[in-house]
Protein backbone atom coordinates (compact mmCIF):
# COMPACT_ATOMS: atom_id res chain seq x y z
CA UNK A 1 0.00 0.00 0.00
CA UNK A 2 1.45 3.41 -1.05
CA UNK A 3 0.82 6.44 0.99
CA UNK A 4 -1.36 7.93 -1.44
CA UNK A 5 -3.29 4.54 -1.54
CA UNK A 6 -3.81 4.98 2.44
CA UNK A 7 -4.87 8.45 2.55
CA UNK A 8 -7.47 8.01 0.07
CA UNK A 9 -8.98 5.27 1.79
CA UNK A 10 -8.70 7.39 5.24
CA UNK A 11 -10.39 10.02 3.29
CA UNK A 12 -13.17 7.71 1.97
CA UNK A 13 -13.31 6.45 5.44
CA UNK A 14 -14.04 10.04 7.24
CA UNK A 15 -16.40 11.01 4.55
CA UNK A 16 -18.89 8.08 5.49
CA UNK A 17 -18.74 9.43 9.19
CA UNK A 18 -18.61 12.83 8.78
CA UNK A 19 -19.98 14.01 5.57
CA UNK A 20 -17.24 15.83 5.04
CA UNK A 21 -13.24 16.13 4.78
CA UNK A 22 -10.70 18.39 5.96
CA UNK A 23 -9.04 18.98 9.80
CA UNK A 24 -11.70 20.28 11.50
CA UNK A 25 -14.14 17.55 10.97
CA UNK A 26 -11.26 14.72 10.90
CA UNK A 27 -10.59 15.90 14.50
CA UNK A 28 -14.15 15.60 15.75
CA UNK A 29 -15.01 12.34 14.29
CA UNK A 30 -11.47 10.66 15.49
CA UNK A 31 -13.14 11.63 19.21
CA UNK A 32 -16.75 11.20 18.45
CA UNK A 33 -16.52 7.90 16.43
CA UNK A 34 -14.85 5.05 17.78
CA UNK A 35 -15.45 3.12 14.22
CA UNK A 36 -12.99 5.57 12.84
CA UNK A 37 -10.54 5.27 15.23
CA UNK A 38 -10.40 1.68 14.81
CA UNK A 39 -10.67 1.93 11.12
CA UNK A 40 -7.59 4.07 11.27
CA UNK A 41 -5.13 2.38 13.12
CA UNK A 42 -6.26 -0.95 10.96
CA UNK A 43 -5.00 1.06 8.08
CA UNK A 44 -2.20 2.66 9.27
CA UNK A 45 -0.68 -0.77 10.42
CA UNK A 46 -1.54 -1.84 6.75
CA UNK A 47 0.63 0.70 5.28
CA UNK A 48 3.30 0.31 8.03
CA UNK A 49 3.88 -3.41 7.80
CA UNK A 50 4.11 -2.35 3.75
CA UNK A 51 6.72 -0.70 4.65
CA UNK A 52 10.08 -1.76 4.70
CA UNK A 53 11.69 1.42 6.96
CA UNK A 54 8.90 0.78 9.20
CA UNK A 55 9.13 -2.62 9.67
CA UNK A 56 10.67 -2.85 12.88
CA UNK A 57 9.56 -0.53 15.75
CA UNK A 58 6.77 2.19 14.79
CA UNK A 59 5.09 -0.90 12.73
CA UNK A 60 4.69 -2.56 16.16
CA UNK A 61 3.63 0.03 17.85
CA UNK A 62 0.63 0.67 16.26
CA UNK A 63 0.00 -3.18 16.09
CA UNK A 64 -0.03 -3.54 19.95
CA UNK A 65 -2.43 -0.27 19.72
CA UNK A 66 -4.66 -2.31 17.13
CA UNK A 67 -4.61 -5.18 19.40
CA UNK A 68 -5.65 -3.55 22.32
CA UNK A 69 -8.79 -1.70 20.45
CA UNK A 70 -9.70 -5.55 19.11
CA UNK A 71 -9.44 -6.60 22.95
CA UNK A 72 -11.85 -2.98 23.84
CA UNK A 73 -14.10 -3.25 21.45
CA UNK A 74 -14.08 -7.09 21.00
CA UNK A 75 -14.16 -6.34 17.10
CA UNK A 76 -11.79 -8.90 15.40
CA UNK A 77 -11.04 -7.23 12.40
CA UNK A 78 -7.50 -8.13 11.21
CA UNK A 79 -5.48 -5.04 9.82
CA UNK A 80 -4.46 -7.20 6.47
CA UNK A 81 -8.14 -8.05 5.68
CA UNK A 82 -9.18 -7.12 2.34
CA UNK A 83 -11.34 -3.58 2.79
CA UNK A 84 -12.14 -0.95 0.27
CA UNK A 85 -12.44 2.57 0.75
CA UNK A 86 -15.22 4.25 2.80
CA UNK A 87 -15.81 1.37 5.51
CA UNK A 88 -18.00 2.29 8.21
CA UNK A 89 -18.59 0.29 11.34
CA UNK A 90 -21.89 1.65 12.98
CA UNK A 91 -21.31 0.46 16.30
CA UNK A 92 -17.97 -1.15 16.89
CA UNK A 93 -18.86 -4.15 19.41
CA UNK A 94 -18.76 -7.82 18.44
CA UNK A 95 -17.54 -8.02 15.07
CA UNK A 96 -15.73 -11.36 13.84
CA UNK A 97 -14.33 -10.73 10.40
CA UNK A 98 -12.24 -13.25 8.50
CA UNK A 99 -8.99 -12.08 7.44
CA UNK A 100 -9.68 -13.86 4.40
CA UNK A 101 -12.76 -11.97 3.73
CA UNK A 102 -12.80 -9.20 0.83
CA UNK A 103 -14.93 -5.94 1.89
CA UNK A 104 -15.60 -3.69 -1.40
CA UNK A 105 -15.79 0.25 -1.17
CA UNK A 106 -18.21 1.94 1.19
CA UNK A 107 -19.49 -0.76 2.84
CA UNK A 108 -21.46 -0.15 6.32
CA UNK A 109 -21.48 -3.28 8.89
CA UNK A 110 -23.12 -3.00 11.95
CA UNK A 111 -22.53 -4.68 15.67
CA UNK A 112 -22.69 -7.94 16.34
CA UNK A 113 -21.73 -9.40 12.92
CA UNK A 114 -19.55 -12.32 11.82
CA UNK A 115 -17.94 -12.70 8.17
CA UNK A 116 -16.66 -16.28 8.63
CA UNK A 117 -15.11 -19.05 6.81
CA UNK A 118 -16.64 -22.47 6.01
CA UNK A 119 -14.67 -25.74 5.52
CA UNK A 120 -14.45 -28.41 3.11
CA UNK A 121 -17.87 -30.13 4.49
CA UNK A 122 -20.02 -27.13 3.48
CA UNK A 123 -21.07 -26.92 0.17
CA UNK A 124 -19.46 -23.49 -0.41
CA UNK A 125 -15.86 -23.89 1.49
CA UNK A 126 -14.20 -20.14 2.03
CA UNK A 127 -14.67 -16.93 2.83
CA UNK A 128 -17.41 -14.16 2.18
CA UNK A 129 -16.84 -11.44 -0.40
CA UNK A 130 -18.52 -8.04 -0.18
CA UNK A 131 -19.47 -5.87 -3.09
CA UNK A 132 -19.54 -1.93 -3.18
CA UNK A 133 -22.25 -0.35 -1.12
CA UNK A 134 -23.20 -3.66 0.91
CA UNK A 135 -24.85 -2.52 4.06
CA UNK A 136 -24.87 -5.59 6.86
CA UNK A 137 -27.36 -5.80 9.22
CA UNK A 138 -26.77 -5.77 12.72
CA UNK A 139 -26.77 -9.65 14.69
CA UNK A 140 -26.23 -10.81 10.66
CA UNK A 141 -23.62 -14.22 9.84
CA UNK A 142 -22.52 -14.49 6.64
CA UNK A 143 -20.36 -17.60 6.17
CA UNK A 144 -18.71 -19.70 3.38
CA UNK A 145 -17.21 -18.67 -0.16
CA UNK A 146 -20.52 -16.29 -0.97
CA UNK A 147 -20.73 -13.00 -2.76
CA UNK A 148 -22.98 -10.53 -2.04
CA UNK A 149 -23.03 -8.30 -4.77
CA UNK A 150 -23.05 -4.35 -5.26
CA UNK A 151 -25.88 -2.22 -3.50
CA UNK A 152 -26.69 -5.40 -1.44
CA UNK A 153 -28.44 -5.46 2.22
CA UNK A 154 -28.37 -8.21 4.79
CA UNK A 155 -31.55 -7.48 6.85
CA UNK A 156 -30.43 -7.83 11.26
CA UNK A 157 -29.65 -11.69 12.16
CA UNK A 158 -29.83 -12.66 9.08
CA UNK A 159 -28.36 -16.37 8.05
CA UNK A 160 -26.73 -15.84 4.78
CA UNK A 161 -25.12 -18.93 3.17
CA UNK A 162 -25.85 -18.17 -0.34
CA UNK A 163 -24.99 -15.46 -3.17
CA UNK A 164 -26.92 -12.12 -2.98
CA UNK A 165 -27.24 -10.44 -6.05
CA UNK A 166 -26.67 -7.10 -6.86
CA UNK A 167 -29.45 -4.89 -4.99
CA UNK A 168 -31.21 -7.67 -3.43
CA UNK A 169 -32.18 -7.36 0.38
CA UNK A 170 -32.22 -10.47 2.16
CA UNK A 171 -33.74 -12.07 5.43
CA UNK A 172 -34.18 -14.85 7.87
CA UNK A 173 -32.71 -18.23 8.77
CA UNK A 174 -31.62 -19.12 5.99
CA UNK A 175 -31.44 -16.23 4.01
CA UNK A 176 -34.18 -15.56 1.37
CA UNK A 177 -34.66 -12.39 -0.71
CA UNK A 178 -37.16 -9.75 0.38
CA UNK A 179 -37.04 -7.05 -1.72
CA UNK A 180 -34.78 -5.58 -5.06
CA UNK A 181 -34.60 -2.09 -3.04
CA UNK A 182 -30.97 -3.10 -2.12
CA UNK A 183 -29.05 -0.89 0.47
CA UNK A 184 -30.15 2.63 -0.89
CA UNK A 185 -30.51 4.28 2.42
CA UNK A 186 -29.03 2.70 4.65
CA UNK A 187 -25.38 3.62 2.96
CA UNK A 188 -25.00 7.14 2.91
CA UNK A 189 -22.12 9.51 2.27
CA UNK A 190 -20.63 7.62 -0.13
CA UNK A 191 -16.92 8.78 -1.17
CA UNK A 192 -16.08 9.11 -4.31
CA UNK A 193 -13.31 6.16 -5.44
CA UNK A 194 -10.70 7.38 -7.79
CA UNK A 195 -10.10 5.03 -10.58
CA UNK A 196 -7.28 3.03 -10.34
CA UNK A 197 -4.45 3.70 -13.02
């Protein structure tokens, strides 16, 4: 990760809490949010360990500060998962994410969620992957080598063990789809991505 890489995703990140960018309003969400916080250190000890004059000492620093907001917040979230742009954690309590796990751009997940892997007895072994825009739903598991596509919602405690197609909203025990509304407000302040060159 370059460090124009990390502070457009930092960026993306304070625009889907704030509504906004610049100092003043990256100063009052770092105290007011504790989503961003976390989100923040994640990605600055993603573009430390990138780093090879970082490597050894400031890299670790801000790893035993990640590990001690995991520990806080009980949000397992591990610094070298897979996350896009503009991620927004609601409320950050109780959130098991597989490292493995890919999270698109300006995706919201709420408390109490897990993103976990399957093994080879299920018929969809892996890891979830998240579209752009995906809005999770808090109490939700999504588990095993699923995509849930672009603009998709996973209604609260929610049992999802099966693709989600773009837009769809989806409930219940196991998963079924309610609606084609997909996640249009319930993601807001979505940043901007810059294309990738």
């Amino acid at each position: 990760m370059t460090f124009t890489e990390w502070k457009q995703h930092v960026k993306a990140d304070q625009f889907r809490y704030a509504g906004s960018q610049g100092r003043g309003p990256f100063i009052r969400t770092w105290f007011s949010e504790s989503g961003f916080r976390f989100t923040l250190v994640m990605r600055l000890c993603r573009y430390l360990r990138s780093q090879p004059w970082s490597r050894y000492g400031l890299y670790h620093l801000c790893l035993l500060w990640h590990r001690r907001q995991q520990v806080r917040y009980g949000a397992y979230i591990d610094f070298m998962t897979e996350i896009g742009p503009g991620l927004y954690l609601g409320h950050l309590v109780s959130i098991v994410v597989n490292r493995r796990t890919v999270i698109g751009a300006n995706c919201s997940i709420s408390q109490g969620i897990t993103l976990g892997q399957t093994n080879a007895r299920s018929k969809r072994p892996g890891c979830p992957s998240l579209g752009d825009r995906v809005y999770i739903g808090c109490g939700a598991v999504v588990v095993g080598g699923i995509h849930l596509g672009n603009d998709s919602a996973v209604a609260p405690n929610a049992v999802v063990i099966r693709d989600v197609g773009a837009s769809e909203v989806v409930s219940g025990n196991p998963a079924t789809v309610i609606s084609t509304r997909g996640s249009e407000g319930y993601v807001s302040h979505c940043a901007e991505i810059p294309e990738a060159k």
